[in-house]
N, C-alpha and C. Protein backbone atom coordinates (compact mmCIF):
# COMPACT_ATOMS: atom_id res chain seq x y z
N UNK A 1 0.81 -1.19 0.00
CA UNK A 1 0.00 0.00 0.00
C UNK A 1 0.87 1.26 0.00
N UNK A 2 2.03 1.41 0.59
CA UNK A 2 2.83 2.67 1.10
C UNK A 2 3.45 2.50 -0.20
N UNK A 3 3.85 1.63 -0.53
CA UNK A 3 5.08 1.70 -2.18
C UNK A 3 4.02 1.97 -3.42
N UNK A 4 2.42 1.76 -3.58
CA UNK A 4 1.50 2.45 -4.25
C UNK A 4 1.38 3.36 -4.11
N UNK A 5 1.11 4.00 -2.66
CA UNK A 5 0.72 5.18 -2.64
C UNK A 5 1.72 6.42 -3.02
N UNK A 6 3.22 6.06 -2.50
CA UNK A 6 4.34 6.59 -3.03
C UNK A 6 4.42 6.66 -4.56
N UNK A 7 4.62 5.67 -5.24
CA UNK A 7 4.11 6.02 -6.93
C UNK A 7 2.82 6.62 -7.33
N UNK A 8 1.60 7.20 -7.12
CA UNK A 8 1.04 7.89 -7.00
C UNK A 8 2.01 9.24 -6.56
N UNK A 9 2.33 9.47 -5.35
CA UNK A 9 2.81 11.22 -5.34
C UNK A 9 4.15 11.09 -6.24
N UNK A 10 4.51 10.27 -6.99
CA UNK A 10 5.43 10.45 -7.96
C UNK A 10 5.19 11.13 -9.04
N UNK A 11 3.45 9.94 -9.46
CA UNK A 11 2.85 10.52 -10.90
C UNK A 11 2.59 12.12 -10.72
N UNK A 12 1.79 12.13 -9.59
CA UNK A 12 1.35 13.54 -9.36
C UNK A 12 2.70 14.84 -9.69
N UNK A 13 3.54 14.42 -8.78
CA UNK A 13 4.69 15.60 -9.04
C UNK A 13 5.47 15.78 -10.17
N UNK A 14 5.04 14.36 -11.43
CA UNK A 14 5.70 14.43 -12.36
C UNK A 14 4.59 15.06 -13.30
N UNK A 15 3.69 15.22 -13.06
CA UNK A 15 1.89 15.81 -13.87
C UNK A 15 2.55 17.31 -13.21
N UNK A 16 2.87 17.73 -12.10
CA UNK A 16 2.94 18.93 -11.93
C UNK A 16 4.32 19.34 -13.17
N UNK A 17 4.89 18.84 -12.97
CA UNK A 17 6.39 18.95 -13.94
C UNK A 17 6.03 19.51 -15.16
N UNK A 18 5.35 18.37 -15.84
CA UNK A 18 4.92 18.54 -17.11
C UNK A 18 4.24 20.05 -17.57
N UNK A 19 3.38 19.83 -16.54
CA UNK A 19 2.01 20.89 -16.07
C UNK A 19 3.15 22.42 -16.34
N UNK A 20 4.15 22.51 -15.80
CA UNK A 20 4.98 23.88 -15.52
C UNK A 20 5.96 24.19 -16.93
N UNK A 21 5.99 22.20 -17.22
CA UNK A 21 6.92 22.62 -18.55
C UNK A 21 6.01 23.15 -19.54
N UNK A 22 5.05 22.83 -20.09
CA UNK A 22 4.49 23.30 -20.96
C UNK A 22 3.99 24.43 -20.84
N UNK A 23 3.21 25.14 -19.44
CA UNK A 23 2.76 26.40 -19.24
C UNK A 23 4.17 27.57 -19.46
N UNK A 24 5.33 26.92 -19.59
CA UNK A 24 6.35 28.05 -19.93
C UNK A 24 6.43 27.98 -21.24
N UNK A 25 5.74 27.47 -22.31
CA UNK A 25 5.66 27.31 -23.90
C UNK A 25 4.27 27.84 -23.89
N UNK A 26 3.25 28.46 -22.98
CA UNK A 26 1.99 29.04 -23.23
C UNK A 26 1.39 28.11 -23.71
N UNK A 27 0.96 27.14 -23.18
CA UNK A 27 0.51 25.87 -23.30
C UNK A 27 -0.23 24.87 -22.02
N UNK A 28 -1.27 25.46 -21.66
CA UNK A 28 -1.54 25.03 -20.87
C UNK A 28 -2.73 24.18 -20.61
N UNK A 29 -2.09 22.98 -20.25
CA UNK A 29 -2.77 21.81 -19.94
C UNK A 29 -2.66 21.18 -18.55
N UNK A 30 -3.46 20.29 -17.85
CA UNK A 30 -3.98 20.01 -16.61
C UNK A 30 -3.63 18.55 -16.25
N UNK A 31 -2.54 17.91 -16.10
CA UNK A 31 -1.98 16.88 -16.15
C UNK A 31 -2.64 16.23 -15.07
N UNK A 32 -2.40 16.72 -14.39
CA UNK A 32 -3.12 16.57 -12.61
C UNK A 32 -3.62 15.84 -12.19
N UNK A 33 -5.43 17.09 -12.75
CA UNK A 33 -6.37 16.75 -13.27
C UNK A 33 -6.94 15.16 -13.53
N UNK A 34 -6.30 14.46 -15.11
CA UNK A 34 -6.51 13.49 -15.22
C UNK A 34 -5.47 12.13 -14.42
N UNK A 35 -4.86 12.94 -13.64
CA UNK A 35 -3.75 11.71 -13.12
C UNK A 35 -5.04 11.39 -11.69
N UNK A 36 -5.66 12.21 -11.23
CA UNK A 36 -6.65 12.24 -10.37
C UNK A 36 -7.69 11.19 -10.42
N UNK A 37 -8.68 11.37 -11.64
CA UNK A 37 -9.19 10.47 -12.29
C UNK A 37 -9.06 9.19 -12.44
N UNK A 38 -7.72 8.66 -13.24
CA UNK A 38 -6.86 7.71 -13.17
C UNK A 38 -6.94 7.25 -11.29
N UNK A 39 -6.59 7.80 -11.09
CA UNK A 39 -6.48 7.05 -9.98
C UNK A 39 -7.55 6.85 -9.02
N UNK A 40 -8.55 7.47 -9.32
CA UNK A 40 -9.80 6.78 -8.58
C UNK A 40 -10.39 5.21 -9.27
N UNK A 41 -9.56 5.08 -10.14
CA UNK A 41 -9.85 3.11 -11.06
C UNK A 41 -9.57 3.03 -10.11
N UNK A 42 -7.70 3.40 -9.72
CA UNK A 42 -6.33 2.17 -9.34
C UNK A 42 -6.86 2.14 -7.54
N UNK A 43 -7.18 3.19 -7.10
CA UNK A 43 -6.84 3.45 -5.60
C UNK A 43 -7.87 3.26 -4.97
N UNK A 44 -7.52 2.98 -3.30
CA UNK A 44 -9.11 2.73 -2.85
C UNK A 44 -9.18 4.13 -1.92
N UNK A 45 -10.28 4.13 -1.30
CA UNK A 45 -10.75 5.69 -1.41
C UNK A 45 -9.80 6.20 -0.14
N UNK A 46 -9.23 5.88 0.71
CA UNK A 46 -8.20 6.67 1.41
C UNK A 46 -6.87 7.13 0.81
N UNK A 47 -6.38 6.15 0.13
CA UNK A 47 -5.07 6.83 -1.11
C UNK A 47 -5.54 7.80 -1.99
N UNK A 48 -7.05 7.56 -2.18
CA UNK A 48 -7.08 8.64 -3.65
C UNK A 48 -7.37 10.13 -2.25
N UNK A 49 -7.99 9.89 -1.47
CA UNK A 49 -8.39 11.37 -0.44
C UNK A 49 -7.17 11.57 -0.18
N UNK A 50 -6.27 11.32 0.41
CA UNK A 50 -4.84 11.59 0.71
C UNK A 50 -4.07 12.72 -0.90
N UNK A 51 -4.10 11.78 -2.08
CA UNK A 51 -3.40 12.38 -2.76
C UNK A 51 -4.63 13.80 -3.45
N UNK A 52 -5.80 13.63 -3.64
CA UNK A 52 -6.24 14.92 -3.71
C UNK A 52 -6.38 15.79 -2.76
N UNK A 53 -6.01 15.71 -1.53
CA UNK A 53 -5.64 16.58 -0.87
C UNK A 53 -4.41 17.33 -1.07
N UNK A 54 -2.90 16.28 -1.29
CA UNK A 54 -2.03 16.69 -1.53
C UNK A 54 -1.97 17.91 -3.01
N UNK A 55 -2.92 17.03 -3.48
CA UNK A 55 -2.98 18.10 -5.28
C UNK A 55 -4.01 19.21 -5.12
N UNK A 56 -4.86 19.25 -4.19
CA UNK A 56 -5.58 20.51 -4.35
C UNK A 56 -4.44 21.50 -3.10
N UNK A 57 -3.72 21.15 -2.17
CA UNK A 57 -2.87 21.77 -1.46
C UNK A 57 -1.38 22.89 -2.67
N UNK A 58 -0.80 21.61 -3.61
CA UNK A 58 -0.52 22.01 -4.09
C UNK A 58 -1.01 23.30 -5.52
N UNK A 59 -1.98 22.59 -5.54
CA UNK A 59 -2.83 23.41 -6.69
C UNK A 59 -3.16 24.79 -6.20
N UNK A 60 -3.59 25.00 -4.90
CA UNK A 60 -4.39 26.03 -4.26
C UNK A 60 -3.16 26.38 -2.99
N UNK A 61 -2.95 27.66 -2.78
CA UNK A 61 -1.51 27.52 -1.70
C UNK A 61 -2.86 28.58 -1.08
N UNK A 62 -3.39 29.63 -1.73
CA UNK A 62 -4.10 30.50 -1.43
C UNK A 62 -5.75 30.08 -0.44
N UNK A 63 -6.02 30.99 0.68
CA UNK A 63 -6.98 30.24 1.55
C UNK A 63 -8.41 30.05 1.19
N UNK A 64 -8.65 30.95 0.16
CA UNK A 64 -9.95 30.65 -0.27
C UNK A 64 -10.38 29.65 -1.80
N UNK A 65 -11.23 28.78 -1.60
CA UNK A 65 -11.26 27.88 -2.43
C UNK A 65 -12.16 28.12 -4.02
N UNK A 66 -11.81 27.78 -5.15
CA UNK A 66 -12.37 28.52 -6.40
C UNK A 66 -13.08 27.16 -6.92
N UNK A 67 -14.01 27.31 -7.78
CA UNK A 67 -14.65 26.43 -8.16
C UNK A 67 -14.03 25.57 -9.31
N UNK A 68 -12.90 25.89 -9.44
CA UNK A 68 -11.87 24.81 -10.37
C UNK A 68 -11.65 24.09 -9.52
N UNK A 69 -10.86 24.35 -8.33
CA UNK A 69 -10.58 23.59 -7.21
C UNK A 69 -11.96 22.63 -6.60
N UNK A 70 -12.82 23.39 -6.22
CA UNK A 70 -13.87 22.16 -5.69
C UNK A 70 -14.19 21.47 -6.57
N UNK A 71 -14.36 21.57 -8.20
CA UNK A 71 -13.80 20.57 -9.21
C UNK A 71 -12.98 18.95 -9.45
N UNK A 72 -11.69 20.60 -8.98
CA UNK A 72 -10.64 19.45 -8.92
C UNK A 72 -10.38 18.69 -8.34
N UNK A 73 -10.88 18.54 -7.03
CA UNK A 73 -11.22 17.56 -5.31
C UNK A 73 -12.62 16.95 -6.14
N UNK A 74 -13.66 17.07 -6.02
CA UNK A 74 -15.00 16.18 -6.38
C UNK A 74 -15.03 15.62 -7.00
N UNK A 75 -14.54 15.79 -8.50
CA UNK A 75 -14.80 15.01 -9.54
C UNK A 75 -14.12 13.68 -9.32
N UNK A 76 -12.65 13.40 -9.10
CA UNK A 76 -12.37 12.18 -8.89
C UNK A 76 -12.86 11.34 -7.55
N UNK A 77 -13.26 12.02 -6.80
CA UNK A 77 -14.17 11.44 -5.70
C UNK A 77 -15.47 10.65 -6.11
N UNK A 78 -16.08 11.16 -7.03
CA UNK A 78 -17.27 11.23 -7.65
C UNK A 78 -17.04 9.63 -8.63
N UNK A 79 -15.80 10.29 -9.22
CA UNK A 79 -16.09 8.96 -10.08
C UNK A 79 -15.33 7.92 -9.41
N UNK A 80 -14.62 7.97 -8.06
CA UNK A 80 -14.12 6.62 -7.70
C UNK A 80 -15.86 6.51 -6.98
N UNK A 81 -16.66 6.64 -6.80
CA UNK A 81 -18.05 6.06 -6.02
C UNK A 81 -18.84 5.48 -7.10
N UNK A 82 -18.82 6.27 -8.58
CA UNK A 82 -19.47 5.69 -9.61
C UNK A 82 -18.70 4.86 -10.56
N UNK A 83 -17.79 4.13 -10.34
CA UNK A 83 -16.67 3.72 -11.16
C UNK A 83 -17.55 2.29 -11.52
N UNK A 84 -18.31 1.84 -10.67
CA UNK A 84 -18.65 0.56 -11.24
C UNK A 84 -20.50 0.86 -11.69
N UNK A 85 -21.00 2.14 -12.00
CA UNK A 85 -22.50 2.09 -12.13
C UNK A 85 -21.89 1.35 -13.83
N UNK A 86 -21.55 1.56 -14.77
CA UNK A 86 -21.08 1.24 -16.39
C UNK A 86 -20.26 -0.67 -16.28
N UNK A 87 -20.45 -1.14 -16.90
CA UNK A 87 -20.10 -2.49 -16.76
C UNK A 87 -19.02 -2.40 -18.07
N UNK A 88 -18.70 -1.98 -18.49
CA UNK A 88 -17.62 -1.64 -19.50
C UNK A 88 -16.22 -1.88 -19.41
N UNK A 89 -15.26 -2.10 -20.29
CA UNK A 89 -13.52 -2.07 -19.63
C UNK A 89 -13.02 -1.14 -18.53
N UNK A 90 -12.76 -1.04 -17.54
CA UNK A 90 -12.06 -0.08 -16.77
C UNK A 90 -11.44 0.81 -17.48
N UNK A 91 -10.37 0.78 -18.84
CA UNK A 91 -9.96 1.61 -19.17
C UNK A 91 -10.77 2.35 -20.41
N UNK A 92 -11.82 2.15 -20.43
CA UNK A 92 -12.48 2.64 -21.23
C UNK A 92 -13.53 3.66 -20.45
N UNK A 93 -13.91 3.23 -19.27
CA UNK A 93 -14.41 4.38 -18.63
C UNK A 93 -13.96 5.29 -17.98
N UNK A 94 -11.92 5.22 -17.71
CA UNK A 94 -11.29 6.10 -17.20
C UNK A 94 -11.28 7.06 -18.50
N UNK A 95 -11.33 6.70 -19.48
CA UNK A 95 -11.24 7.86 -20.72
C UNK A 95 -12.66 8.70 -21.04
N UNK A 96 -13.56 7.68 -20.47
CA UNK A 96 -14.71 8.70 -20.95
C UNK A 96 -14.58 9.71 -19.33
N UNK A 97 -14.57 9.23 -17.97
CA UNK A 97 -14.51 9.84 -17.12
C UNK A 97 -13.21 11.18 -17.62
N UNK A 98 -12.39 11.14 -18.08
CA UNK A 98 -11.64 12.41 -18.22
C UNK A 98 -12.45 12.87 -19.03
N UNK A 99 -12.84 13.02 -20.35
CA UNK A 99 -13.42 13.71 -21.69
C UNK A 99 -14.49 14.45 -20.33
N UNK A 100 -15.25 13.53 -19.35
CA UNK A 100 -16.23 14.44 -19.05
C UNK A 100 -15.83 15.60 -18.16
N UNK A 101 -14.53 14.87 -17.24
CA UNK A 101 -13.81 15.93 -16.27
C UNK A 101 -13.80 16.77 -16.67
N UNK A 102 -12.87 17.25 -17.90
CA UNK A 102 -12.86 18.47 -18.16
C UNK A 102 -13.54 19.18 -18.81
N UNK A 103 -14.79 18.44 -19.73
CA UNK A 103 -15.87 19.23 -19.91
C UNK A 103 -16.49 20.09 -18.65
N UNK A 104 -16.86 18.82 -17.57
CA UNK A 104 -17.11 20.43 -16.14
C UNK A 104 -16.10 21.15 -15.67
N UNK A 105 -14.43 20.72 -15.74
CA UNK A 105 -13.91 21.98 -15.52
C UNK A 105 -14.39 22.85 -16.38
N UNK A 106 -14.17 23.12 -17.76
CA UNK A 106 -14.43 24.07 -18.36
C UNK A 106 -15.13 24.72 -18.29
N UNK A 107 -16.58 23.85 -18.24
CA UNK A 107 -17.80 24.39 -17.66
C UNK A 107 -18.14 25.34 -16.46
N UNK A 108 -17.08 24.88 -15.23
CA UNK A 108 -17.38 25.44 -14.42
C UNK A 108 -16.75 26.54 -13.86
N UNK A 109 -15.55 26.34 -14.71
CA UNK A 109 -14.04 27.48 -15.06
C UNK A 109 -15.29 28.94 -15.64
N UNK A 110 -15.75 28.57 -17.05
CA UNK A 110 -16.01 29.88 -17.90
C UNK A 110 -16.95 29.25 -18.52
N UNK A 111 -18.91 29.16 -18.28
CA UNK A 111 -19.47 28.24 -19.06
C UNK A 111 -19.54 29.68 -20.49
N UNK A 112 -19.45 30.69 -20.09
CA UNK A 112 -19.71 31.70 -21.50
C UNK A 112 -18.89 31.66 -22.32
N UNK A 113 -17.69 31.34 -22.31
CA UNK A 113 -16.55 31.15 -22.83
C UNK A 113 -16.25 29.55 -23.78
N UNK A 114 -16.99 28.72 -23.15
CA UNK A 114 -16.75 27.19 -23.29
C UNK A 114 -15.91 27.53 -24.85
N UNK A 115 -17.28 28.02 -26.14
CA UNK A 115 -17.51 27.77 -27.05
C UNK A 115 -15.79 28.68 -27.80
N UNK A 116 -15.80 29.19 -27.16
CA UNK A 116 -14.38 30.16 -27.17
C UNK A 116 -13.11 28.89 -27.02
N UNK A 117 -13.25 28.38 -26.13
CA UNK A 117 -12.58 27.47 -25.60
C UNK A 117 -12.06 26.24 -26.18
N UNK A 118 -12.72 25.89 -27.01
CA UNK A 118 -12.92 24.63 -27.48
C UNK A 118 -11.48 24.03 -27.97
N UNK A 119 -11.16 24.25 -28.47
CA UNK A 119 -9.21 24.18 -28.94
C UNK A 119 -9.08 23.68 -27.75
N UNK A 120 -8.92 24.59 -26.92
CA UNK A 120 -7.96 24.09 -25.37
C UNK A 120 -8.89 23.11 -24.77
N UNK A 121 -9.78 22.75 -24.60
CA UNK A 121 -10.90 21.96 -24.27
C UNK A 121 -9.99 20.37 -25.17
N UNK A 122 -10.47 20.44 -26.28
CA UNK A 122 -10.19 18.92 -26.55
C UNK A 122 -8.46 18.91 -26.53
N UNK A 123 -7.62 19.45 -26.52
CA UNK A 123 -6.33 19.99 -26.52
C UNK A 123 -6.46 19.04 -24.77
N UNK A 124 -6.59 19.77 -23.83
CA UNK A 124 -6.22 19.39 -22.84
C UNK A 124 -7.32 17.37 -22.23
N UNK A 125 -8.49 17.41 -23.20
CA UNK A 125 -8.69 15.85 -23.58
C UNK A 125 -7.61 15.04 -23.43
N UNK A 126 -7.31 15.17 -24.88
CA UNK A 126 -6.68 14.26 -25.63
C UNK A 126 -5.33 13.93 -24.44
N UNK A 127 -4.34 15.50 -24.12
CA UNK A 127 -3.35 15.56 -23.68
C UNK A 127 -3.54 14.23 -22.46
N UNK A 128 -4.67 14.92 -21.66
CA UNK A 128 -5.02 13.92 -20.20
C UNK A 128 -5.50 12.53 -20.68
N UNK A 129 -6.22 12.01 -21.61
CA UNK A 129 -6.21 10.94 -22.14
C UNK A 129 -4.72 10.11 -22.56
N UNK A 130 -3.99 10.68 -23.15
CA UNK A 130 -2.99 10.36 -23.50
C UNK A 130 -2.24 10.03 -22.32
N UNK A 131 -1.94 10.67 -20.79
CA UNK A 131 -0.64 10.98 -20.22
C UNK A 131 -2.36 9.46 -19.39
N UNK A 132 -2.93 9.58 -19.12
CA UNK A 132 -3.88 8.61 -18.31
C UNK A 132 -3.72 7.22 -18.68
N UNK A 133 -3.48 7.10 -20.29
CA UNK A 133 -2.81 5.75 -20.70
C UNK A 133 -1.19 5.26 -20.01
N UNK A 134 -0.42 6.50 -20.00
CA UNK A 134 0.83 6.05 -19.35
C UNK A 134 0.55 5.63 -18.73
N UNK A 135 -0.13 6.14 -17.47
CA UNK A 135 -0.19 5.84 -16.08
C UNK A 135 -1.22 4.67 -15.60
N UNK A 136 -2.30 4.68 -16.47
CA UNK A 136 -3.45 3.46 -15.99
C UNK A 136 -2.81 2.44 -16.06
N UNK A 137 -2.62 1.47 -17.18
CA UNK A 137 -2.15 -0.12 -17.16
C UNK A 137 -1.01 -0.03 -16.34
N UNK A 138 0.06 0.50 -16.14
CA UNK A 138 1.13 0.04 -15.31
C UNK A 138 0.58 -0.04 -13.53
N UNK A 139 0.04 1.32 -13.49
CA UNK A 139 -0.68 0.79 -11.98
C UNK A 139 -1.93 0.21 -11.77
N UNK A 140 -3.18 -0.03 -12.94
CA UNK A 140 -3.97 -1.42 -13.26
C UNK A 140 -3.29 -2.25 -12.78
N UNK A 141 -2.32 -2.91 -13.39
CA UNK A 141 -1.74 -3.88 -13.40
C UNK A 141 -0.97 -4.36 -11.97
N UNK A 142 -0.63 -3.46 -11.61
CA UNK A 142 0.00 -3.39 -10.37
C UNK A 142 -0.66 -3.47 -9.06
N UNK A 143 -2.37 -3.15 -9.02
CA UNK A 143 -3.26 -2.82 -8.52
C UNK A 143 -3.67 -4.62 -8.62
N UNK A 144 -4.04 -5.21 -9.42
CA UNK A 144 -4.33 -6.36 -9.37
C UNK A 144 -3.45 -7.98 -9.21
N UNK A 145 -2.21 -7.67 -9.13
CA UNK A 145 -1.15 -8.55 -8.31
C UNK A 145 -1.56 -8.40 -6.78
């Protein structure tokens, strides 16, 4: 459990990495985010509360909380409770669970804007889909040994 949960604040600080490298190319995408997600498959619900605490701590240093942030804490909460309503592949509903994540971030970021948005919207999809494949099967896999 402690050597899982430790790779978890790995992924996370390496999602922040990414997260800083690209926002210095004006490029900004939410690595985090879907590493969050991801890990409400792999984790059971005290590892995943632990590390979204750690990521909304890091995310938020400031004392009052924004509705990206209560976002960014709920949603993977949300879907580690609904992870089994869909009878589908696991990794097929961690991908639709991101596509929807960040549809309500966005949503709940700037809903007037969404349509403005849209570039960075499937932009930051795909990105969190993509970096969610790194990370799902190796700790899937690891999760079920």
């Amino acid at each position: 459990m402690i050597l899982k949960l430790s790779a978890g604040f790995v992924v996370l600080l390496i999602a922040a990495v990414l997260q800083f490298f690209f926002a210095s190319a004006e490029i900004l995408l939410n690595f985090s985010f879907a590493a969050l997600i991801t890990f409400a498959f792999v984790f059971g619900f005290w590892e995943l509360l632990v590390l979204v605490i750690f990521t909304v701590f890091i995310a938020n240093w400031q004392p009052g909380p924004s509705v990206e942030i209560f976002i960014l804490a709920a949603f993977p909460l949300a879907v580690y409770f609904c992870r089994n309503l869909l009878r589908w592949k696991t990794w097929l509903e961690n991908f639709l669970a991101i596509a929807l994540g960040y549809l309500l971030l966005y949503c709940g970021a700037a809903p007037a804007r969404i349509l403005q948005e849209w570039p960075s919207l499937f932009a930051n999809i795909a990105a969190g889909i993509l970096f969610s494949a790194l990370i799902f099967f190796p700790l899937y896999r690891w999760g079920k040994e």
